[in-house]
N, C-alpha and C. Protein backbone atom coordinates (compact mmCIF):
# COMPACT_ATOMS: atom_id res chain seq x y z
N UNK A 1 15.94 0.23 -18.88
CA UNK A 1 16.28 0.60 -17.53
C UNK A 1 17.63 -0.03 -17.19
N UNK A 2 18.98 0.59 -16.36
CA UNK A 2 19.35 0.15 -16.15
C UNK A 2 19.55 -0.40 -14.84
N UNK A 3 20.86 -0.67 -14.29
CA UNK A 3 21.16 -1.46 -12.83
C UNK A 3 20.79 -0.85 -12.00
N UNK A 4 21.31 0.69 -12.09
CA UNK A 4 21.50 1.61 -11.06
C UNK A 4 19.54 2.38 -10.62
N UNK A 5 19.52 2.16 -12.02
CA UNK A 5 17.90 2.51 -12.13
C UNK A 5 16.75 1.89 -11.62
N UNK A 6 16.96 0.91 -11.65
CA UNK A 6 15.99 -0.12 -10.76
C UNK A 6 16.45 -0.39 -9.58
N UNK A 7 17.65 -0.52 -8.93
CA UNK A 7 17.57 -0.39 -7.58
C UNK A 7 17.45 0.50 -6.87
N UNK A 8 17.67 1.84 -7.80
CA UNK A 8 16.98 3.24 -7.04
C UNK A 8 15.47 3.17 -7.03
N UNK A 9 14.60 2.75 -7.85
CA UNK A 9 13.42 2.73 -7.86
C UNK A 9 12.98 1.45 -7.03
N UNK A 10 13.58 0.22 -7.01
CA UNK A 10 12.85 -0.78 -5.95
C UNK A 10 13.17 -0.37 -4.56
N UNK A 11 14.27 0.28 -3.85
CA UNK A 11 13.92 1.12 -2.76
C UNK A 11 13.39 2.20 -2.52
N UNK A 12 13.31 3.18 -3.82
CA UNK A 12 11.90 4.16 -3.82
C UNK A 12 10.36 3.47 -3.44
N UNK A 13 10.11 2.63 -3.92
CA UNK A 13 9.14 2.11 -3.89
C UNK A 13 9.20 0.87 -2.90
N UNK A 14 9.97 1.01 -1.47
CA UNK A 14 9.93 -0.16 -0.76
C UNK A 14 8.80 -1.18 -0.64
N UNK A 15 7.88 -0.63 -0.15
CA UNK A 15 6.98 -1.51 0.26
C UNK A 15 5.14 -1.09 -0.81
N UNK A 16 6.04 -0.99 -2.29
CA UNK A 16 4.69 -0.57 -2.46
C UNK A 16 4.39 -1.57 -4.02
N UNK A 17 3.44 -2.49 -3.53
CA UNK A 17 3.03 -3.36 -4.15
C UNK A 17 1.94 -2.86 -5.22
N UNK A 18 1.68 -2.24 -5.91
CA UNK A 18 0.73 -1.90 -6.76
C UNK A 18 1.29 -1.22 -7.79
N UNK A 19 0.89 -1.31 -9.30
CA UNK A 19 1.56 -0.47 -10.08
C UNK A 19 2.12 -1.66 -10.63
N UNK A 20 3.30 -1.40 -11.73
CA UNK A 20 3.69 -2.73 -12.54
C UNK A 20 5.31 -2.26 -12.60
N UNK A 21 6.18 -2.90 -12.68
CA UNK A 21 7.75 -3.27 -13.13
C UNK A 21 7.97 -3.79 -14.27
N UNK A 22 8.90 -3.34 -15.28
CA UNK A 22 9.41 -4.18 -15.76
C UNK A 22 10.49 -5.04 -15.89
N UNK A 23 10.43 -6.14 -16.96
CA UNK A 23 11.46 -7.07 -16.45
C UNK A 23 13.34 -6.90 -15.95
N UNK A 24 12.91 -5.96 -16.72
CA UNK A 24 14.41 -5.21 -16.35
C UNK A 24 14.77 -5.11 -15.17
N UNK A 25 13.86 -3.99 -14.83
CA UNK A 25 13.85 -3.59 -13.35
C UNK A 25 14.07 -4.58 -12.38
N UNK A 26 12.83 -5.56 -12.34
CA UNK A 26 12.91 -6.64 -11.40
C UNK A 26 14.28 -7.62 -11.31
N UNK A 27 14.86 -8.06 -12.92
CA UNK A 27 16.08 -8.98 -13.33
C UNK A 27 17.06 -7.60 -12.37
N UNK A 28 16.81 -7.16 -12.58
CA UNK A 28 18.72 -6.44 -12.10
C UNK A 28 18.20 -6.16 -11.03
N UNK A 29 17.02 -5.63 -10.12
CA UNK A 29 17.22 -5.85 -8.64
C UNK A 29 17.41 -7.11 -7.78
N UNK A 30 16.68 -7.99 -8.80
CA UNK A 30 17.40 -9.37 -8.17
C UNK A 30 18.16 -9.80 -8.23
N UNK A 31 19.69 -9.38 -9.27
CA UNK A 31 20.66 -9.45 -9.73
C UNK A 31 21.47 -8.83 -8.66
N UNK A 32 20.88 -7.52 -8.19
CA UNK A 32 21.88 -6.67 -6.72
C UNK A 32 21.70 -7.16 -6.08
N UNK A 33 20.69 -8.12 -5.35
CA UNK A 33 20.27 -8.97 -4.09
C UNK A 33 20.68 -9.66 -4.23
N UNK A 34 21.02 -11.01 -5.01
CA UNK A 34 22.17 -11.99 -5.10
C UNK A 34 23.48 -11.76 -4.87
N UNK A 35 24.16 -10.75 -5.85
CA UNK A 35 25.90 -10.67 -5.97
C UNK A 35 26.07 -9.93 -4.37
N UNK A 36 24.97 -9.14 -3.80
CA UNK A 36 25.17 -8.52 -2.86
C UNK A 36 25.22 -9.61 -1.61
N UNK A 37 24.35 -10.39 -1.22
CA UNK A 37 24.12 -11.66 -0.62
C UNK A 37 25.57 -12.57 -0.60
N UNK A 38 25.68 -12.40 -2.00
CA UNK A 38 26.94 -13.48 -1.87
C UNK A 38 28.24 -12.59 -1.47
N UNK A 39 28.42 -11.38 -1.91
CA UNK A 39 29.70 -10.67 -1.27
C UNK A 39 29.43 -10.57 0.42
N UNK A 40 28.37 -10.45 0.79
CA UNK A 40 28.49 -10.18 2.17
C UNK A 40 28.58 -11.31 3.10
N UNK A 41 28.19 -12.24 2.30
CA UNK A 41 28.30 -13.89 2.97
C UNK A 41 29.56 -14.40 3.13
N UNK A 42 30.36 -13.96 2.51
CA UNK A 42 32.04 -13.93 2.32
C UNK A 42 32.42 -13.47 3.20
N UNK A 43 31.79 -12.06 3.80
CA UNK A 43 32.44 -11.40 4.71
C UNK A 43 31.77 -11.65 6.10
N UNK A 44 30.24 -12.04 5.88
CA UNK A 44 29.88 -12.27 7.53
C UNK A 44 28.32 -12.72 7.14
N UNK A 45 27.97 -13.99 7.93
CA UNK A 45 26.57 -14.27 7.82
C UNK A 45 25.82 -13.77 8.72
N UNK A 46 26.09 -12.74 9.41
CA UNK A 46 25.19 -11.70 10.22
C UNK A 46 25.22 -10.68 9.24
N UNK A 47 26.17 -10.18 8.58
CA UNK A 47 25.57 -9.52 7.44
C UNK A 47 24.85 -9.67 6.24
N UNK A 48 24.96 -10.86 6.01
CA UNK A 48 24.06 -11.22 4.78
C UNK A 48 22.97 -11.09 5.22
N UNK A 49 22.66 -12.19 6.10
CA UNK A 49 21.33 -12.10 7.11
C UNK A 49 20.24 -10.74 7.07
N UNK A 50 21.04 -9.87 7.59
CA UNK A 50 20.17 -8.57 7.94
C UNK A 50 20.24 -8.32 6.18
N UNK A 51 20.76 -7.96 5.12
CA UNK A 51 20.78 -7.43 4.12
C UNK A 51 19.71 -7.96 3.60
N UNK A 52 19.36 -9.55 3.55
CA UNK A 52 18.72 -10.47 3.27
C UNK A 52 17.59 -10.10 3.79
N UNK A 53 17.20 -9.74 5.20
CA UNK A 53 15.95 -9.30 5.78
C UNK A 53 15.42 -8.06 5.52
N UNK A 54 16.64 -7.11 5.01
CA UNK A 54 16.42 -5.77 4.75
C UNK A 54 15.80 -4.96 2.90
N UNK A 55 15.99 -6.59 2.70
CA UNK A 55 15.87 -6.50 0.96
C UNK A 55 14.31 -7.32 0.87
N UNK A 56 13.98 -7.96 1.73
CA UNK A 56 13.03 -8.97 1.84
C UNK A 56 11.51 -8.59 0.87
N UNK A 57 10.83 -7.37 1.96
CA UNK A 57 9.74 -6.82 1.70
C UNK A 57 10.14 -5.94 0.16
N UNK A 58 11.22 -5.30 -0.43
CA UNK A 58 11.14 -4.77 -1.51
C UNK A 58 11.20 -5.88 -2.75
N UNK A 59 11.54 -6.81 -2.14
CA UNK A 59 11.82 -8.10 -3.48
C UNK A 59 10.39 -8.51 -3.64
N UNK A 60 10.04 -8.69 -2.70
CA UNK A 60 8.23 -8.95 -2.23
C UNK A 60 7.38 -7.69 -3.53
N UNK A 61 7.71 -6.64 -3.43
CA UNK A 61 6.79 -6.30 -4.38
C UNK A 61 7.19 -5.85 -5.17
N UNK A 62 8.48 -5.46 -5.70
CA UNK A 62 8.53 -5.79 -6.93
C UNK A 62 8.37 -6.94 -8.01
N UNK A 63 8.62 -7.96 -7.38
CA UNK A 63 7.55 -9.39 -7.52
C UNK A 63 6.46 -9.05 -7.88
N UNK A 64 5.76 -8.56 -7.28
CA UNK A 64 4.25 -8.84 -7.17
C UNK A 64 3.86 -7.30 -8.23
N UNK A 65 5.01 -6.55 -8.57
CA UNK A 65 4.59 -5.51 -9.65
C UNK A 65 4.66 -6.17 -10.71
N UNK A 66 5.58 -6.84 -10.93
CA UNK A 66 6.33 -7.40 -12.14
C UNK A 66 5.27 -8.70 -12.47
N UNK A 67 4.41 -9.58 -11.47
CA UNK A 67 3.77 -10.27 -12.05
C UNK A 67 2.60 -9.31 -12.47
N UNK A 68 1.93 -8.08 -11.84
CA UNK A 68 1.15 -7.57 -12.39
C UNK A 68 1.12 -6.90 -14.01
N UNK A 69 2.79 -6.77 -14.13
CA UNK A 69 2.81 -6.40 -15.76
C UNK A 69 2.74 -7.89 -16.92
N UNK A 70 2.58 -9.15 -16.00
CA UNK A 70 2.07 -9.93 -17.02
C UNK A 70 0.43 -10.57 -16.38
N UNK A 71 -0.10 -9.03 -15.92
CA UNK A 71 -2.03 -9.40 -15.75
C UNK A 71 -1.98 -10.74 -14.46
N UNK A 72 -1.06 -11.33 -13.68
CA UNK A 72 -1.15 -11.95 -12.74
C UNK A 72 -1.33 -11.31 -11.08
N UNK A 73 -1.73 -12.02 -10.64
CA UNK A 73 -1.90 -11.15 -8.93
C UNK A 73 -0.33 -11.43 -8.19
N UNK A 74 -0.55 -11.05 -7.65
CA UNK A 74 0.89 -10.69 -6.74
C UNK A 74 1.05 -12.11 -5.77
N UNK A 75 -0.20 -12.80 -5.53
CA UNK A 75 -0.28 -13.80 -4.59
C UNK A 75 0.26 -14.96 -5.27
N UNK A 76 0.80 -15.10 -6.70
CA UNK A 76 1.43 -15.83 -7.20
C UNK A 76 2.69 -16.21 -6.61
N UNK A 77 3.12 -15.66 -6.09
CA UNK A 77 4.72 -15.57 -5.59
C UNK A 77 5.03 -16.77 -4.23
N UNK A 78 3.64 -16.75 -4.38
CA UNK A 78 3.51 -18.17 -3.08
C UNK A 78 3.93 -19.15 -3.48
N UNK A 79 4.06 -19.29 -5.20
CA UNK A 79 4.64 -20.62 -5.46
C UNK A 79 6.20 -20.98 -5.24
N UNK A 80 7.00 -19.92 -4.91
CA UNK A 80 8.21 -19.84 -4.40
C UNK A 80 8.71 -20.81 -2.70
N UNK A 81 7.27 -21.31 -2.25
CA UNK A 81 7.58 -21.84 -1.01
C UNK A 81 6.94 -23.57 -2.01
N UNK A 82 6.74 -24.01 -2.71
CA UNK A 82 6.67 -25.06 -3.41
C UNK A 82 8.18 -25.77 -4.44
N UNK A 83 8.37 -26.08 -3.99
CA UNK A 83 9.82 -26.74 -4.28
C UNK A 83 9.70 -27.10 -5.68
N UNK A 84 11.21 -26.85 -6.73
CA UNK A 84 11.08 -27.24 -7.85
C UNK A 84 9.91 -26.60 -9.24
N UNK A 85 8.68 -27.32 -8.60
CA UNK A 85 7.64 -26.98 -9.30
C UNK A 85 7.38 -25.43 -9.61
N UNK A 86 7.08 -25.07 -8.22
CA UNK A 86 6.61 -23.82 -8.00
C UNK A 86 7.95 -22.82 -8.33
N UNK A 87 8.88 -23.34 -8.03
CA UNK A 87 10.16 -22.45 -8.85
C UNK A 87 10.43 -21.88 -10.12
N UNK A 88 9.74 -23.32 -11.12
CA UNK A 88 9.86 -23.15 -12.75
C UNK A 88 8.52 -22.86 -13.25
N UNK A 89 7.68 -22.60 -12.08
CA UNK A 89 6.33 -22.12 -12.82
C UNK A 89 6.51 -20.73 -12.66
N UNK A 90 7.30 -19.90 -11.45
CA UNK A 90 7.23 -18.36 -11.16
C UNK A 90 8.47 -17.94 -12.00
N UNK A 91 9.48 -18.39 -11.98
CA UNK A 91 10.20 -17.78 -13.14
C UNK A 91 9.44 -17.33 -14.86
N UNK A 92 9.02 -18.41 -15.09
CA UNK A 92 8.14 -18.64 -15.96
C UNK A 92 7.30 -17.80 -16.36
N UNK A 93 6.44 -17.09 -15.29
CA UNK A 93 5.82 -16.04 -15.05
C UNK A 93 6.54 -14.78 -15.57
N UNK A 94 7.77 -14.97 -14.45
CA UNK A 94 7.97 -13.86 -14.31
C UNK A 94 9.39 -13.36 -15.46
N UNK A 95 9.21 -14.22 -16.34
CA UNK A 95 10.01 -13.80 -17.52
C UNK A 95 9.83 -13.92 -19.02
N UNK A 96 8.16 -13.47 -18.90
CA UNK A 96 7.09 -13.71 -20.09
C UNK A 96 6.72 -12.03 -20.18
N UNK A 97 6.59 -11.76 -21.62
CA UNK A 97 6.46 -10.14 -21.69
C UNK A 97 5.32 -9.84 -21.15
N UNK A 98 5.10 -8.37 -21.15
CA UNK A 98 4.11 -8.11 -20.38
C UNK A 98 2.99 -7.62 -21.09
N UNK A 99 1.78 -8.08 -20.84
CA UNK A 99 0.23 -7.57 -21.43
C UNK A 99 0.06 -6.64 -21.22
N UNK A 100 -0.72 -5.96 -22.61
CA UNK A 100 -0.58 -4.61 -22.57
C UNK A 100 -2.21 -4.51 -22.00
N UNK A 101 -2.28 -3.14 -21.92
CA UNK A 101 -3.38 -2.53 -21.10
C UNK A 101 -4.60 -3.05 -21.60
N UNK A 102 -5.02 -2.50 -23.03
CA UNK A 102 -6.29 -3.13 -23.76
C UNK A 102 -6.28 -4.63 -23.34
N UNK A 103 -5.10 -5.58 -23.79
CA UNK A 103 -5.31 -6.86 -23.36
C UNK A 103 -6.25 -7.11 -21.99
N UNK A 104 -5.54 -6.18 -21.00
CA UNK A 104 -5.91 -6.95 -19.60
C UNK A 104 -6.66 -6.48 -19.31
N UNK A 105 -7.93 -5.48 -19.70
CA UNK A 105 -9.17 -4.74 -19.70
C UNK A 105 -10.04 -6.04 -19.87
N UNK A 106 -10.04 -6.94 -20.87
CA UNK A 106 -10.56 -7.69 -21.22
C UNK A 106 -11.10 -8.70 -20.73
């Protein structure tokens, strides 16, 4: 997948938490939410702000798709409000291949 491909599909899929991502997808939409964040922060922190609020809920589940393609629940992402710890445990997560179907039947 590429750049253009996953951020067409994580705003296709704004607010829809179910279903799975892959890492691709998720790495380069969070990749447009950063460089984007930081160009607009340059230019105005009322714009980052809203971009930041406006990207919020789609980062939210593609998260929570992308932990589902490694068989985790979506409520994982809570470890993101745990400092440090909870930082290098969700990356962690969330940049481990993903279990395949038979696996997670199991």
């Amino acid at each position: 997948m590429n750049f253009q491909d996953s951020i067409k599909i994580c705003f296709t899929k704004y607010a829809d938490f179910t279903g799975r991502a892959s890492r691709s997808e998720y790495w380069w939409f969070f990749l447009f939410c950063l460089l984007a964040g930081v160009v607009l922060s340059m230019v105005s922190q009322v714009l980052s702000g809203l971009f930041s609020l406006a990207t919020l809920l789609p980062r939210f589940a593609v998260g929570a798709r992308r932990l589902h393609e490694t068989n985790r629940s979506g409520w994982w992402q809570l470890l993101w409000f745990v400092p440090v710890i909870g930082w290098i445990i969700i990356v962690i997560f969330l940049v481990q291949e993903p279990v395949a179907e038979s696996q997670s039947n199991q």
